[in-house]
C-alpha atoms as a PDB file:
ATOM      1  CA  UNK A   1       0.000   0.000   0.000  1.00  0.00           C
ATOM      2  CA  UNK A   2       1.032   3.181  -1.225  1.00  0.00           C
ATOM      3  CA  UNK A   3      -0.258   5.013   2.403  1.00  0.00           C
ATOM      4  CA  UNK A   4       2.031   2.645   4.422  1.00  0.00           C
ATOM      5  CA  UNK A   5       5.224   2.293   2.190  1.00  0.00           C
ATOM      6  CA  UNK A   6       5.586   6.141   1.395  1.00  0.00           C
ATOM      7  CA  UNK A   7       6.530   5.654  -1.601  1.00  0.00           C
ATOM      8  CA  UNK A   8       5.972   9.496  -2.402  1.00  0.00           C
ATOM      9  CA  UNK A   9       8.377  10.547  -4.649  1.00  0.00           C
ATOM     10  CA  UNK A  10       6.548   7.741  -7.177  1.00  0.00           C
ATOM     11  CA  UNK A  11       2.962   9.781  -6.582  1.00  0.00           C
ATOM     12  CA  UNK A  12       2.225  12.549  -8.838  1.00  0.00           C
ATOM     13  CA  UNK A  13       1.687  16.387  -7.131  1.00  0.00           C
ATOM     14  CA  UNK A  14      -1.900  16.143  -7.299  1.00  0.00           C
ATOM     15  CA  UNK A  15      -2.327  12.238  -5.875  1.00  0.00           C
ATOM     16  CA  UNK A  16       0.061  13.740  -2.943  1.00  0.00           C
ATOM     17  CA  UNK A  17      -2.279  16.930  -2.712  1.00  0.00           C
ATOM     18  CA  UNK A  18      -5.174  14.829  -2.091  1.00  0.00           C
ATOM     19  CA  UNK A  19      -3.119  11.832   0.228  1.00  0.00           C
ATOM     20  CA  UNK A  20      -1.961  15.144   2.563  1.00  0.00           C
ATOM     21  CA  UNK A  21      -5.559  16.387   2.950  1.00  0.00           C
ATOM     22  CA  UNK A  22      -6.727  12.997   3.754  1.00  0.00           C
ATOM     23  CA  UNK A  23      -3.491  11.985   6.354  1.00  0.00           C
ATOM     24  CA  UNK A  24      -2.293  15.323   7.453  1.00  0.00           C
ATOM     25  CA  UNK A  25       1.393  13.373   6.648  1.00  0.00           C
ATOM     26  CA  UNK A  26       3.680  15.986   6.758  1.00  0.00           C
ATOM     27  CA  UNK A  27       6.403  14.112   4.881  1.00  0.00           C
ATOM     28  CA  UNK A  28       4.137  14.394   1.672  1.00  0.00           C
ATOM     29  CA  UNK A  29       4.459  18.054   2.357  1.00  0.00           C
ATOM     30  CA  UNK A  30       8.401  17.443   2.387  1.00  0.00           C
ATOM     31  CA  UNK A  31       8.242  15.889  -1.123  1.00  0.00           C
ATOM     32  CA  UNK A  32       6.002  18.638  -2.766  1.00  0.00           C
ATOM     33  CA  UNK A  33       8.758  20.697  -1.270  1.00  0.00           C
ATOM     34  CA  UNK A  34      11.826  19.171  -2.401  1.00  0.00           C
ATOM     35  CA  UNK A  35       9.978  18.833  -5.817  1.00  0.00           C
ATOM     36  CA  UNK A  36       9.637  22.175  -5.858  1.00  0.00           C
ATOM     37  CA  UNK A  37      12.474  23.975  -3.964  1.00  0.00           C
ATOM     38  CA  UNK A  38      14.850  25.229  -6.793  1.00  0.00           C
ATOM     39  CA  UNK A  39      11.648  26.725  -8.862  1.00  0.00           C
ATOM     40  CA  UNK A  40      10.063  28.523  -5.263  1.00  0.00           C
ATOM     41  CA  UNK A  41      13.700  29.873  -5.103  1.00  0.00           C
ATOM     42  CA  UNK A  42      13.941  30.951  -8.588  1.00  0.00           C
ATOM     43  CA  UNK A  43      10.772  32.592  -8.820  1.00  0.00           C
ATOM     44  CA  UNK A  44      11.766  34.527  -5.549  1.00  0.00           C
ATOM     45  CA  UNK A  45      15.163  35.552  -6.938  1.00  0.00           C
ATOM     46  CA  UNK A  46      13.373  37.479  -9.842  1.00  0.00           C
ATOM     47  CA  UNK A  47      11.022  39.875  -7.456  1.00  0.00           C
ATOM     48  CA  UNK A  48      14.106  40.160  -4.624  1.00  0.00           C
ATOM     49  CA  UNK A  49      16.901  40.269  -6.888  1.00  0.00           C
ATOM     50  CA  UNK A  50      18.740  39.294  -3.793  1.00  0.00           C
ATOM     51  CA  UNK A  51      19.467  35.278  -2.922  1.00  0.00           C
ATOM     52  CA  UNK A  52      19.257  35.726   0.516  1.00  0.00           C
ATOM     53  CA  UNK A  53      15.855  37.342   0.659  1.00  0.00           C
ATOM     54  CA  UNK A  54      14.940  34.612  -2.242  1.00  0.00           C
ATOM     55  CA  UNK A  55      15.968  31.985   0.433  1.00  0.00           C
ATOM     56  CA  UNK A  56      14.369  33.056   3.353  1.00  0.00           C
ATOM     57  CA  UNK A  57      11.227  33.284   0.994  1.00  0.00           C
ATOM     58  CA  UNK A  58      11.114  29.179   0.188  1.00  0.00           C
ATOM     59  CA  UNK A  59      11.155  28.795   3.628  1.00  0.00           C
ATOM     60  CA  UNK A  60       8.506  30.612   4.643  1.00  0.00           C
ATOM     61  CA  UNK A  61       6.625  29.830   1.797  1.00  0.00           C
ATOM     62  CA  UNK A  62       6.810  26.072   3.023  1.00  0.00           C
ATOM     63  CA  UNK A  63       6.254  26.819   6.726  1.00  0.00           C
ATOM     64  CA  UNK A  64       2.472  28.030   5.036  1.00  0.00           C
ATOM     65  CA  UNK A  65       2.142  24.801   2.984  1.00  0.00           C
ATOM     66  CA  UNK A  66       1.093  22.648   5.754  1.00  0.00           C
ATOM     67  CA  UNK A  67      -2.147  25.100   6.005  1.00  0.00           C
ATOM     68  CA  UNK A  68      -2.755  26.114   2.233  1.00  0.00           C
ATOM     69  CA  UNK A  69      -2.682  23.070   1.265  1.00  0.00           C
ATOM     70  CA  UNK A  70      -5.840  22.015   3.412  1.00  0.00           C
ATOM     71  CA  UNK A  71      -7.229  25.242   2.104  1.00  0.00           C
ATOM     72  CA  UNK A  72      -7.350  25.365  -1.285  1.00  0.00           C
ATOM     73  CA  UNK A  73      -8.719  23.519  -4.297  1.00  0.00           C
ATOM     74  CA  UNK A  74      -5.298  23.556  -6.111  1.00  0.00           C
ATOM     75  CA  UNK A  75      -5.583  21.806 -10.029  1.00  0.00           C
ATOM     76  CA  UNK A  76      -1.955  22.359 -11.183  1.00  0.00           C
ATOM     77  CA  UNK A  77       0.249  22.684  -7.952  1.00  0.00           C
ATOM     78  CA  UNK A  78       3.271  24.220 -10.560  1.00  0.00           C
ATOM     79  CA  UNK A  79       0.801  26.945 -11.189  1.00  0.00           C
ATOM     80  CA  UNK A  80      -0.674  27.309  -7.582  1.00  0.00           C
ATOM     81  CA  UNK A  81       2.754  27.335  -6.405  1.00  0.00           C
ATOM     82  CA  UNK A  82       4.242  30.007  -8.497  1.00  0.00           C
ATOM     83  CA  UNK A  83       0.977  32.339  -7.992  1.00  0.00           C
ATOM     84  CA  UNK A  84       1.587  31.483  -4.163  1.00  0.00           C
ATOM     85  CA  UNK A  85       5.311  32.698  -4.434  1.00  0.00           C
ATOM     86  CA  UNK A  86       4.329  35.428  -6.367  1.00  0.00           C
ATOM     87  CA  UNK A  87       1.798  36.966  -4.251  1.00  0.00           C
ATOM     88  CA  UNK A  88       4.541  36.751  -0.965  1.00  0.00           C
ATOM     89  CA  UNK A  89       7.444  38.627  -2.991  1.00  0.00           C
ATOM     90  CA  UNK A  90       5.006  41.254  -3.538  1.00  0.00           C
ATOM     91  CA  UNK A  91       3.228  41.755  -0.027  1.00  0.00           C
ATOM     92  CA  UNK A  92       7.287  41.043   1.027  1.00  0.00           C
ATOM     93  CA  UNK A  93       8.541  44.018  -0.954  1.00  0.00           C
ATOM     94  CA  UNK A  94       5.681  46.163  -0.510  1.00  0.00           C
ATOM     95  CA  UNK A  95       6.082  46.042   3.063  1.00  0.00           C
ATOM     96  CA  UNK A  96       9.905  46.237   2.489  1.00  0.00           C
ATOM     97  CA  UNK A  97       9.154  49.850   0.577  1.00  0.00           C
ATOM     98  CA  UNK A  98       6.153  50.579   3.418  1.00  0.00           C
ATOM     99  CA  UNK A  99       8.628  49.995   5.884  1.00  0.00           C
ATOM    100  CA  UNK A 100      11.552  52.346   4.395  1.00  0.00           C
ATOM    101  CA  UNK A 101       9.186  54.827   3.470  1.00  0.00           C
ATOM    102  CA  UNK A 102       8.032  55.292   7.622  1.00  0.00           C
ATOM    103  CA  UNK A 103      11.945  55.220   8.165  1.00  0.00           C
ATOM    104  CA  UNK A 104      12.986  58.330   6.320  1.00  0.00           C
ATOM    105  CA  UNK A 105       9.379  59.973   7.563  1.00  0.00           C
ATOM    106  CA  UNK A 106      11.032  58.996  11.184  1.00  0.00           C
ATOM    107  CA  UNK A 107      14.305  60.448  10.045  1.00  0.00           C
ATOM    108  CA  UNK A 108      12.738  63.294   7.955  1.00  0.00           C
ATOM    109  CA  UNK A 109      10.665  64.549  11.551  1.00  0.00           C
ATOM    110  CA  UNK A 110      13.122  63.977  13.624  1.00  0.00           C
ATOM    111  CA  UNK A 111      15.537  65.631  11.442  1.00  0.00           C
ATOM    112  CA  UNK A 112      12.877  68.839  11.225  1.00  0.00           C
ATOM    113  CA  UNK A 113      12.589  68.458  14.928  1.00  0.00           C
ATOM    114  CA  UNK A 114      16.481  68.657  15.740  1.00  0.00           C
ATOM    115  CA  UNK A 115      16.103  71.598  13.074  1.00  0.00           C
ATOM    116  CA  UNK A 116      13.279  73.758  14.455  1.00  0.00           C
ATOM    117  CA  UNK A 117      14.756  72.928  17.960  1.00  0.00           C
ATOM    118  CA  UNK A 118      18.056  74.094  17.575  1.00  0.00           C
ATOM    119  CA  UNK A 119      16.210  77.218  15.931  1.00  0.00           C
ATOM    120  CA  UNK A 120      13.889  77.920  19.256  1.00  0.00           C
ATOM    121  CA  UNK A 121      17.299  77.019  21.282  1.00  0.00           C
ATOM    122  CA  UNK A 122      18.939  80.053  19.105  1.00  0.00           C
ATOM    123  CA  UNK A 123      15.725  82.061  19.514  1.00  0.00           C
ATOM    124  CA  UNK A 124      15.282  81.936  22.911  1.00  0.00           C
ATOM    125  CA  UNK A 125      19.348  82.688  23.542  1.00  0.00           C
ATOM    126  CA  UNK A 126      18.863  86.096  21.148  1.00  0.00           C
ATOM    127  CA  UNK A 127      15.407  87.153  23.295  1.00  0.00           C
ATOM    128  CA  UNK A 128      17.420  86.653  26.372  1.00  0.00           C
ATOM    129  CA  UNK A 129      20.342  88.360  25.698  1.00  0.00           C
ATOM    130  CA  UNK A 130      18.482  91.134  24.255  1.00  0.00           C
ATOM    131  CA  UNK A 131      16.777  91.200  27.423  1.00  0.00           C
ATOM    132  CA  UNK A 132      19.967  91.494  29.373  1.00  0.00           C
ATOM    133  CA  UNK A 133      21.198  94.691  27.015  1.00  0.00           C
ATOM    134  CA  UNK A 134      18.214  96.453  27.413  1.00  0.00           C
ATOM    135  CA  UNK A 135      18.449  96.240  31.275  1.00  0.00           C
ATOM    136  CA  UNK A 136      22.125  96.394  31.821  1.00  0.00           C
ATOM    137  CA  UNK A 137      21.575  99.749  29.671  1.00  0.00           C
ATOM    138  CA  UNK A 138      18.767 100.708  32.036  1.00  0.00           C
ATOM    139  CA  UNK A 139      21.438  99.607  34.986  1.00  0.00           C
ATOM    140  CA  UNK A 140      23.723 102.641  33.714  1.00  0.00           C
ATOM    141  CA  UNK A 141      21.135 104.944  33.745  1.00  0.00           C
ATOM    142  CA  UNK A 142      20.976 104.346  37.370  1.00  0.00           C
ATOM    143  CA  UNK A 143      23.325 106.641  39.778  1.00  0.00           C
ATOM    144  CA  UNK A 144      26.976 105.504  40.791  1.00  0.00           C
ATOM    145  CA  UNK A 145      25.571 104.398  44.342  1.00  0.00           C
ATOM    146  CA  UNK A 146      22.879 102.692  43.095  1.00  0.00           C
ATOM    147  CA  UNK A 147      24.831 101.427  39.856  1.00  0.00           C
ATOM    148  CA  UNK A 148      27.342  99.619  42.069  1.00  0.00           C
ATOM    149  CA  UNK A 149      25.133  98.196  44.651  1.00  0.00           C
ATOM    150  CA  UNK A 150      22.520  96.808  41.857  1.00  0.00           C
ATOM    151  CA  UNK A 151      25.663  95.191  40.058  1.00  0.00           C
ATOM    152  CA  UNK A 152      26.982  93.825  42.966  1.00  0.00           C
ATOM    153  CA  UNK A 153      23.556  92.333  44.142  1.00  0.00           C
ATOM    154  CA  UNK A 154      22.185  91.020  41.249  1.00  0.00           C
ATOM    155  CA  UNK A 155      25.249  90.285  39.122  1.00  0.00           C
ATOM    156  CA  UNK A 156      27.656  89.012  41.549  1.00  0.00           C
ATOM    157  CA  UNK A 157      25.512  87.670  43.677  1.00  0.00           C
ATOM    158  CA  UNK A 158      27.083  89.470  46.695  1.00  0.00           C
ATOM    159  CA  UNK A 159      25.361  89.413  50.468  1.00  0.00           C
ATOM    160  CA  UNK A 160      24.346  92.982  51.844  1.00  0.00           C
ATOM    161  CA  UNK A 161      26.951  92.439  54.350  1.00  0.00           C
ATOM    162  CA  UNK A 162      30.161  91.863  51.755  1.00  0.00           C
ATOM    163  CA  UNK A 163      28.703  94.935  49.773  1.00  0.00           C
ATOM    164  CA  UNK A 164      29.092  96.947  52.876  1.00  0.00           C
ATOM    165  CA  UNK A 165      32.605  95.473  53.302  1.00  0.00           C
ATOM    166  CA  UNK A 166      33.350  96.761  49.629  1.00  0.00           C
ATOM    167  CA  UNK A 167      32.086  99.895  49.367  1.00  0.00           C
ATOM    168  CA  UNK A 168      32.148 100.598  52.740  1.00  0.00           C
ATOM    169  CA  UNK A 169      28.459 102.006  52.777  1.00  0.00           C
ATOM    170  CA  UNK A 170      26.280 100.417  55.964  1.00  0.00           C
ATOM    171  CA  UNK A 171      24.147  97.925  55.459  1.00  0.00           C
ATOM    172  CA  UNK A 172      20.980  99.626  55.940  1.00  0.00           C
ATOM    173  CA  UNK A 173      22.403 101.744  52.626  1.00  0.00           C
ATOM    174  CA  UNK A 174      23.164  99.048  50.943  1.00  0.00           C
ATOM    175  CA  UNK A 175      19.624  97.875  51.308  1.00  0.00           C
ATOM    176  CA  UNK A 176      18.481 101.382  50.606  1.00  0.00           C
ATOM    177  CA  UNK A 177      19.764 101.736  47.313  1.00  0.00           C
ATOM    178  CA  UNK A 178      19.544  98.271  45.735  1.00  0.00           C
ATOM    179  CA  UNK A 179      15.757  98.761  46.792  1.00  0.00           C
ATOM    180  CA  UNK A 180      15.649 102.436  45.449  1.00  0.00           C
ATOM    181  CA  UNK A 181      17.826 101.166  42.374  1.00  0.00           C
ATOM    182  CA  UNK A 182      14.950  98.211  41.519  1.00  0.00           C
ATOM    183  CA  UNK A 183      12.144 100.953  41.773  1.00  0.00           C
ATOM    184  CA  UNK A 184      14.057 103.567  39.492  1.00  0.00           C
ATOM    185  CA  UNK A 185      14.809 100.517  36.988  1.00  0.00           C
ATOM    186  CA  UNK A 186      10.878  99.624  36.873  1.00  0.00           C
ATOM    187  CA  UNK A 187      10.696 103.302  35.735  1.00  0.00           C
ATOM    188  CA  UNK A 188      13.349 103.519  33.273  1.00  0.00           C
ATOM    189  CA  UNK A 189      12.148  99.954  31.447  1.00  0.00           C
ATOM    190  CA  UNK A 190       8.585 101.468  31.838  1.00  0.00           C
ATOM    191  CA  UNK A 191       9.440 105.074  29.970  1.00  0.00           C
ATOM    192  CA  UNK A 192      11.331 102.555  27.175  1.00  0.00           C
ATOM    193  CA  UNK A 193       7.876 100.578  26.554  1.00  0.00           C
ATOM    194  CA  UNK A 194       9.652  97.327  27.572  1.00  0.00           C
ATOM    195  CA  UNK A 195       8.291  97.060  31.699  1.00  0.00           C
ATOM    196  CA  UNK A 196       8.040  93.623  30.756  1.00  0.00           C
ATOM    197  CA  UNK A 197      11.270  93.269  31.100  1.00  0.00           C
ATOM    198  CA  UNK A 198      11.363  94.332  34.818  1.00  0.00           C
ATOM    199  CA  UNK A 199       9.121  91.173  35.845  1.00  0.00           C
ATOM    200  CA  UNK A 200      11.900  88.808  34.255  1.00  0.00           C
ATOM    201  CA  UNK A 201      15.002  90.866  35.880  1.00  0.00           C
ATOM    202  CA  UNK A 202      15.665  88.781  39.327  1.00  0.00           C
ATOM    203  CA  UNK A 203      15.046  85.893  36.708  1.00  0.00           C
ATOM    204  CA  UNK A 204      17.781  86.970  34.567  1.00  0.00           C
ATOM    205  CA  UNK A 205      20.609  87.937  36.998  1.00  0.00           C
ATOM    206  CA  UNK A 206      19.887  86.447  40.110  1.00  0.00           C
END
Protein backbone atom coordinates (compact mmCIF):
# COMPACT_ATOMS: atom_id res chain seq x y z
CA UNK A 1 0.00 0.00 0.00
CA UNK A 2 1.03 3.18 -1.23
CA UNK A 3 -0.26 5.01 2.40
CA UNK A 4 2.03 2.64 4.42
CA UNK A 5 5.22 2.29 2.19
CA UNK A 6 5.59 6.14 1.39
CA UNK A 7 6.53 5.65 -1.60
CA UNK A 8 5.97 9.50 -2.40
CA UNK A 9 8.38 10.55 -4.65
CA UNK A 10 6.55 7.74 -7.18
CA UNK A 11 2.96 9.78 -6.58
CA UNK A 12 2.22 12.55 -8.84
CA UNK A 13 1.69 16.39 -7.13
CA UNK A 14 -1.90 16.14 -7.30
CA UNK A 15 -2.33 12.24 -5.87
CA UNK A 16 0.06 13.74 -2.94
CA UNK A 17 -2.28 16.93 -2.71
CA UNK A 18 -5.17 14.83 -2.09
CA UNK A 19 -3.12 11.83 0.23
CA UNK A 20 -1.96 15.14 2.56
CA UNK A 21 -5.56 16.39 2.95
CA UNK A 22 -6.73 13.00 3.75
CA UNK A 23 -3.49 11.98 6.35
CA UNK A 24 -2.29 15.32 7.45
CA UNK A 25 1.39 13.37 6.65
CA UNK A 26 3.68 15.99 6.76
CA UNK A 27 6.40 14.11 4.88
CA UNK A 28 4.14 14.39 1.67
CA UNK A 29 4.46 18.05 2.36
CA UNK A 30 8.40 17.44 2.39
CA UNK A 31 8.24 15.89 -1.12
CA UNK A 32 6.00 18.64 -2.77
CA UNK A 33 8.76 20.70 -1.27
CA UNK A 34 11.83 19.17 -2.40
CA UNK A 35 9.98 18.83 -5.82
CA UNK A 36 9.64 22.18 -5.86
CA UNK A 37 12.47 23.98 -3.96
CA UNK A 38 14.85 25.23 -6.79
CA UNK A 39 11.65 26.73 -8.86
CA UNK A 40 10.06 28.52 -5.26
CA UNK A 41 13.70 29.87 -5.10
CA UNK A 42 13.94 30.95 -8.59
CA UNK A 43 10.77 32.59 -8.82
CA UNK A 44 11.77 34.53 -5.55
CA UNK A 45 15.16 35.55 -6.94
CA UNK A 46 13.37 37.48 -9.84
CA UNK A 47 11.02 39.87 -7.46
CA UNK A 48 14.11 40.16 -4.62
CA UNK A 49 16.90 40.27 -6.89
CA UNK A 50 18.74 39.29 -3.79
CA UNK A 51 19.47 35.28 -2.92
CA UNK A 52 19.26 35.73 0.52
CA UNK A 53 15.86 37.34 0.66
CA UNK A 54 14.94 34.61 -2.24
CA UNK A 55 15.97 31.98 0.43
CA UNK A 56 14.37 33.06 3.35
CA UNK A 57 11.23 33.28 0.99
CA UNK A 58 11.11 29.18 0.19
CA UNK A 59 11.15 28.80 3.63
CA UNK A 60 8.51 30.61 4.64
CA UNK A 61 6.62 29.83 1.80
CA UNK A 62 6.81 26.07 3.02
CA UNK A 63 6.25 26.82 6.73
CA UNK A 64 2.47 28.03 5.04
CA UNK A 65 2.14 24.80 2.98
CA UNK A 66 1.09 22.65 5.75
CA UNK A 67 -2.15 25.10 6.00
CA UNK A 68 -2.76 26.11 2.23
CA UNK A 69 -2.68 23.07 1.27
CA UNK A 70 -5.84 22.02 3.41
CA UNK A 71 -7.23 25.24 2.10
CA UNK A 72 -7.35 25.37 -1.28
CA UNK A 73 -8.72 23.52 -4.30
CA UNK A 74 -5.30 23.56 -6.11
CA UNK A 75 -5.58 21.81 -10.03
CA UNK A 76 -1.95 22.36 -11.18
CA UNK A 77 0.25 22.68 -7.95
CA UNK A 78 3.27 24.22 -10.56
CA UNK A 79 0.80 26.94 -11.19
CA UNK A 80 -0.67 27.31 -7.58
CA UNK A 81 2.75 27.33 -6.41
CA UNK A 82 4.24 30.01 -8.50
CA UNK A 83 0.98 32.34 -7.99
CA UNK A 84 1.59 31.48 -4.16
CA UNK A 85 5.31 32.70 -4.43
CA UNK A 86 4.33 35.43 -6.37
CA UNK A 87 1.80 36.97 -4.25
CA UNK A 88 4.54 36.75 -0.97
CA UNK A 89 7.44 38.63 -2.99
CA UNK A 90 5.01 41.25 -3.54
CA UNK A 91 3.23 41.75 -0.03
CA UNK A 92 7.29 41.04 1.03
CA UNK A 93 8.54 44.02 -0.95
CA UNK A 94 5.68 46.16 -0.51
CA UNK A 95 6.08 46.04 3.06
CA UNK A 96 9.91 46.24 2.49
CA UNK A 97 9.15 49.85 0.58
CA UNK A 98 6.15 50.58 3.42
CA UNK A 99 8.63 49.99 5.88
CA UNK A 100 11.55 52.35 4.40
CA UNK A 101 9.19 54.83 3.47
CA UNK A 102 8.03 55.29 7.62
CA UNK A 103 11.94 55.22 8.16
CA UNK A 104 12.99 58.33 6.32
CA UNK A 105 9.38 59.97 7.56
CA UNK A 106 11.03 59.00 11.18
CA UNK A 107 14.31 60.45 10.04
CA UNK A 108 12.74 63.29 7.95
CA UNK A 109 10.67 64.55 11.55
CA UNK A 110 13.12 63.98 13.62
CA UNK A 111 15.54 65.63 11.44
CA UNK A 112 12.88 68.84 11.23
CA UNK A 113 12.59 68.46 14.93
CA UNK A 114 16.48 68.66 15.74
CA UNK A 115 16.10 71.60 13.07
CA UNK A 116 13.28 73.76 14.46
CA UNK A 117 14.76 72.93 17.96
CA UNK A 118 18.06 74.09 17.58
CA UNK A 119 16.21 77.22 15.93
CA UNK A 120 13.89 77.92 19.26
CA UNK A 121 17.30 77.02 21.28
CA UNK A 122 18.94 80.05 19.10
CA UNK A 123 15.72 82.06 19.51
CA UNK A 124 15.28 81.94 22.91
CA UNK A 125 19.35 82.69 23.54
CA UNK A 126 18.86 86.10 21.15
CA UNK A 127 15.41 87.15 23.30
CA UNK A 128 17.42 86.65 26.37
CA UNK A 129 20.34 88.36 25.70
CA UNK A 130 18.48 91.13 24.25
CA UNK A 131 16.78 91.20 27.42
CA UNK A 132 19.97 91.49 29.37
CA UNK A 133 21.20 94.69 27.02
CA UNK A 134 18.21 96.45 27.41
CA UNK A 135 18.45 96.24 31.28
CA UNK A 136 22.13 96.39 31.82
CA UNK A 137 21.57 99.75 29.67
CA UNK A 138 18.77 100.71 32.04
CA UNK A 139 21.44 99.61 34.99
CA UNK A 140 23.72 102.64 33.71
CA UNK A 141 21.14 104.94 33.74
CA UNK A 142 20.98 104.35 37.37
CA UNK A 143 23.33 106.64 39.78
CA UNK A 144 26.98 105.50 40.79
CA UNK A 145 25.57 104.40 44.34
CA UNK A 146 22.88 102.69 43.10
CA UNK A 147 24.83 101.43 39.86
CA UNK A 148 27.34 99.62 42.07
CA UNK A 149 25.13 98.20 44.65
CA UNK A 150 22.52 96.81 41.86
CA UNK A 151 25.66 95.19 40.06
CA UNK A 152 26.98 93.83 42.97
CA UNK A 153 23.56 92.33 44.14
CA UNK A 154 22.19 91.02 41.25
CA UNK A 155 25.25 90.28 39.12
CA UNK A 156 27.66 89.01 41.55
CA UNK A 157 25.51 87.67 43.68
CA UNK A 158 27.08 89.47 46.69
CA UNK A 159 25.36 89.41 50.47
CA UNK A 160 24.35 92.98 51.84
CA UNK A 161 26.95 92.44 54.35
CA UNK A 162 30.16 91.86 51.75
CA UNK A 163 28.70 94.93 49.77
CA UNK A 164 29.09 96.95 52.88
CA UNK A 165 32.60 95.47 53.30
CA UNK A 166 33.35 96.76 49.63
CA UNK A 167 32.09 99.90 49.37
CA UNK A 168 32.15 100.60 52.74
CA UNK A 169 28.46 102.01 52.78
CA UNK A 170 26.28 100.42 55.96
CA UNK A 171 24.15 97.92 55.46
CA UNK A 172 20.98 99.63 55.94
CA UNK A 173 22.40 101.74 52.63
CA UNK A 174 23.16 99.05 50.94
CA UNK A 175 19.62 97.88 51.31
CA UNK A 176 18.48 101.38 50.61
CA UNK A 177 19.76 101.74 47.31
CA UNK A 178 19.54 98.27 45.74
CA UNK A 179 15.76 98.76 46.79
CA UNK A 180 15.65 102.44 45.45
CA UNK A 181 17.83 101.17 42.37
CA UNK A 182 14.95 98.21 41.52
CA UNK A 183 12.14 100.95 41.77
CA UNK A 184 14.06 103.57 39.49
CA UNK A 185 14.81 100.52 36.99
CA UNK A 186 10.88 99.62 36.87
CA UNK A 187 10.70 103.30 35.74
CA UNK A 188 13.35 103.52 33.27
CA UNK A 189 12.15 99.95 31.45
CA UNK A 190 8.58 101.47 31.84
CA UNK A 191 9.44 105.07 29.97
CA UNK A 192 11.33 102.55 27.18
CA UNK A 193 7.88 100.58 26.55
CA UNK A 194 9.65 97.33 27.57
CA UNK A 195 8.29 97.06 31.70
CA UNK A 196 8.04 93.62 30.76
CA UNK A 197 11.27 93.27 31.10
CA UNK A 198 11.36 94.33 34.82
CA UNK A 199 9.12 91.17 35.84
CA UNK A 200 11.90 88.81 34.26
CA UNK A 201 15.00 90.87 35.88
CA UNK A 202 15.66 88.78 39.33
CA UNK A 203 15.05 85.89 36.71
CA UNK A 204 17.78 86.97 34.57
CA UNK A 205 20.61 87.94 37.00
CA UNK A 206 19.89 86.45 40.11
Amino acid sequence: MILFLKHYAQISDNELVSLYKETLDKEIVGELFKRYTRFIFLVSLKYFKNETEAEDAVMQIFEKLFDDLLNHNIENVKSWLYTVTRNHCLMALRKKQSDLKRNQEYKKDAENFMENDYELHLKENEIKELKEEYVQSAVNQLNNEQQTCVRLFYFEGKSYAEIAQITSFSEKKVKSYIQNGKRNLKNILTKQGINILFLTFIQLFS
